[in-house]
N, C-alpha and C. Protein backbone atom coordinates (compact mmCIF):
# COMPACT_ATOMS: atom_id res chain seq x y z
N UNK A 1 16.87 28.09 -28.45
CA UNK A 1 17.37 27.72 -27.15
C UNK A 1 17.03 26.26 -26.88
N UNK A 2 18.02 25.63 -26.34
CA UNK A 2 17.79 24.20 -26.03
C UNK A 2 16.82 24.19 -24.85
N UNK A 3 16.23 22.31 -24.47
CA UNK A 3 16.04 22.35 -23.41
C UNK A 3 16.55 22.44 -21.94
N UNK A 4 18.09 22.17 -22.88
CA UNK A 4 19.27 22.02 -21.27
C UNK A 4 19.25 23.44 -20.92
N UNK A 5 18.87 24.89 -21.56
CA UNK A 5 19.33 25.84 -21.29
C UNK A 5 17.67 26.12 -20.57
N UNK A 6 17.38 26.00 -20.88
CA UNK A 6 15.78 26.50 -19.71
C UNK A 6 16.02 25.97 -18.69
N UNK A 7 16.75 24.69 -18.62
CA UNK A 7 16.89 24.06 -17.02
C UNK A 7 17.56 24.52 -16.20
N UNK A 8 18.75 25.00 -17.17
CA UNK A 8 19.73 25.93 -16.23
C UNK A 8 19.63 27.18 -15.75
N UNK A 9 18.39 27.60 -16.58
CA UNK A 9 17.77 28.94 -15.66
C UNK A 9 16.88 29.04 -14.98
N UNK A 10 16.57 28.07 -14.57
CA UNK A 10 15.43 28.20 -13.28
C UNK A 10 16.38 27.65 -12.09
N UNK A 11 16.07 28.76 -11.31
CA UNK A 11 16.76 28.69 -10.05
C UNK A 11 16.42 27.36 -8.92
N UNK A 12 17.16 27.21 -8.76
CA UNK A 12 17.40 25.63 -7.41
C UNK A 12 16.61 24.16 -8.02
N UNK A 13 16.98 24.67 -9.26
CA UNK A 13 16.74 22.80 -10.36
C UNK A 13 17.70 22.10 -9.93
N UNK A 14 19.16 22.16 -9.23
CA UNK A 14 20.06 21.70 -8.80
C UNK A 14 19.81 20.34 -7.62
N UNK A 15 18.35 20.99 -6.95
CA UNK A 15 17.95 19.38 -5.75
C UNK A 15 16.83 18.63 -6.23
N UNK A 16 16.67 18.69 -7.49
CA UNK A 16 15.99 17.58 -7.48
C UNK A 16 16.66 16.37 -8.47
N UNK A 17 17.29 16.61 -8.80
CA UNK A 17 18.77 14.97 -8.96
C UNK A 17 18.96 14.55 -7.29
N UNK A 18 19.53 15.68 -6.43
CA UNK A 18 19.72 14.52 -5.46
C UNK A 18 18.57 14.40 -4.50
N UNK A 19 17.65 15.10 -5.02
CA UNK A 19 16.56 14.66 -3.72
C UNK A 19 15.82 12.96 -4.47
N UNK A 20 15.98 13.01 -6.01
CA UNK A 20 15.93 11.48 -6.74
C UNK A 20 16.81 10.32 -6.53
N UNK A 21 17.96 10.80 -6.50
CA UNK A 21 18.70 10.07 -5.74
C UNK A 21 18.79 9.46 -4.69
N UNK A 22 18.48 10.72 -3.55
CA UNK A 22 18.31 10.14 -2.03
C UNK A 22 17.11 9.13 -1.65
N UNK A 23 15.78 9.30 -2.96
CA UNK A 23 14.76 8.82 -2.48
C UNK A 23 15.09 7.37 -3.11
N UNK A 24 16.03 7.08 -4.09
CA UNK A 24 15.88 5.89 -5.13
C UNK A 24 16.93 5.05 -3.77
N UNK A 25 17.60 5.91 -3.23
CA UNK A 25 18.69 4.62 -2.32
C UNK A 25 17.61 4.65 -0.65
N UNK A 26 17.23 5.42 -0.40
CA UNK A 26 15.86 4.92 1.07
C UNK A 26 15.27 3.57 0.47
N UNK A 27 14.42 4.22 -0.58
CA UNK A 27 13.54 3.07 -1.02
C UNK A 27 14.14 1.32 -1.06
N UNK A 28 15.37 1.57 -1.82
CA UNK A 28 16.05 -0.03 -2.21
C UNK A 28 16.68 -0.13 -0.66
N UNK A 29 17.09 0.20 0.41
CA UNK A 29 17.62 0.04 1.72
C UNK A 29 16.20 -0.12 2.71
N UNK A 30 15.09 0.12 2.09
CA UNK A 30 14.21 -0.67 2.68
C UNK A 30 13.38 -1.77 2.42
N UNK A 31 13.59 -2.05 1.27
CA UNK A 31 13.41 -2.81 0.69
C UNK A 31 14.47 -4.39 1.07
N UNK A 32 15.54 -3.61 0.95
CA UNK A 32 16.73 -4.56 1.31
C UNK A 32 16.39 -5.49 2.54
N UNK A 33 16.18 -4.09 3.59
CA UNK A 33 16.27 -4.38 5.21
C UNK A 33 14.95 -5.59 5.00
N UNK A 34 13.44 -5.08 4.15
CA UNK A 34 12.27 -5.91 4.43
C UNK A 34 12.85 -7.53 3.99
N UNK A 35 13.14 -7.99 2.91
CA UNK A 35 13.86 -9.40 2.46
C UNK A 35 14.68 -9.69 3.52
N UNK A 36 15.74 -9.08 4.01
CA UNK A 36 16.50 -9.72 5.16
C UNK A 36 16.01 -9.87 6.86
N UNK A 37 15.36 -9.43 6.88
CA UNK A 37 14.61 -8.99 8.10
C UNK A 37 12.92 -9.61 7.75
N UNK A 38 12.76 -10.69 7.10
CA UNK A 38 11.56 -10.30 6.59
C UNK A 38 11.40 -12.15 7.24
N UNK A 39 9.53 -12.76 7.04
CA UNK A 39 9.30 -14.23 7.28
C UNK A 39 9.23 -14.64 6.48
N UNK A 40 11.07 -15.83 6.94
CA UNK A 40 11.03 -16.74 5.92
C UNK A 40 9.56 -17.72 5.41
N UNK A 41 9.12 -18.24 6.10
CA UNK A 41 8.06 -19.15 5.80
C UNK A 41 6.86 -18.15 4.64
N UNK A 42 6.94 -17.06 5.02
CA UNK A 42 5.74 -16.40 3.82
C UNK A 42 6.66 -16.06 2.52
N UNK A 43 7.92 -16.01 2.58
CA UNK A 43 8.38 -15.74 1.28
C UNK A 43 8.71 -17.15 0.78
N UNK A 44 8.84 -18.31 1.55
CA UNK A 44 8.39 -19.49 1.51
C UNK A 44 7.52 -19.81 0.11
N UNK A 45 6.27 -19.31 0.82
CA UNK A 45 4.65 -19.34 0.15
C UNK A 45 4.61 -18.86 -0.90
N UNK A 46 5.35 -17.78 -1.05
CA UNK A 46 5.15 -16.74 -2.16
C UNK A 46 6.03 -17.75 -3.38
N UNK A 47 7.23 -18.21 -2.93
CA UNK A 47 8.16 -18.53 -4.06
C UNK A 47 7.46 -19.89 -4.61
N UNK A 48 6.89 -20.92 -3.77
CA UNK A 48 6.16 -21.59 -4.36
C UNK A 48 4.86 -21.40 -4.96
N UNK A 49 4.28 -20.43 -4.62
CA UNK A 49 2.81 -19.86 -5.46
C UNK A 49 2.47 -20.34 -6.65
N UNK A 50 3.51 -19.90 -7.67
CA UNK A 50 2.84 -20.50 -8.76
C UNK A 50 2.93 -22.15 -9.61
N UNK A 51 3.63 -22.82 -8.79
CA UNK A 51 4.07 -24.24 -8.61
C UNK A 51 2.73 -25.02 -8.10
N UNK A 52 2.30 -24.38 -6.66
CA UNK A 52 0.75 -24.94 -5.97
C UNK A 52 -0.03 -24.10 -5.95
N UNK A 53 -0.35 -24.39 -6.94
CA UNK A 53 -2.05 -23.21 -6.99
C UNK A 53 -3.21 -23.80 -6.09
N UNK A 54 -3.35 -24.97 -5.72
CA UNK A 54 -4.35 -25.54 -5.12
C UNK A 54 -3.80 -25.10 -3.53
N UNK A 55 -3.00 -24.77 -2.84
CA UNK A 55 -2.42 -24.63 -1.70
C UNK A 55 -2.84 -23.17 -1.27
N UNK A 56 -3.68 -22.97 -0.55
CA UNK A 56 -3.64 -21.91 0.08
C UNK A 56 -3.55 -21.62 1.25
């Protein structure tokens, strides 16, 4: 017996693709929202970081 066939017999294996799914598109849509919604001046800081190391 394969492994695809054990999967298909355990009952309600069916939500966890989309409960992976649902969690992989929250995550990147908050992520999104934090960069657009987010302070420019500290992502500022961050993008120059490794340019001025003496700058803190």
């Amino acid at each position: 017996m394969k492994f695809r066939n054990y999967l298909e017999a355990i009952t309600g294996i069916g939500i966890y693709p989309l409960m992976s799914m649902m969690l992989f598109v929250v995550f990147f849509g908050l992520v999104t929202l934090y960069v657009i919604k987010g302070n420019k001046k500290h992502f500022e800081k961050l993008r120059n970081l490794p340019i001025n190391e003496n700058n803190r």
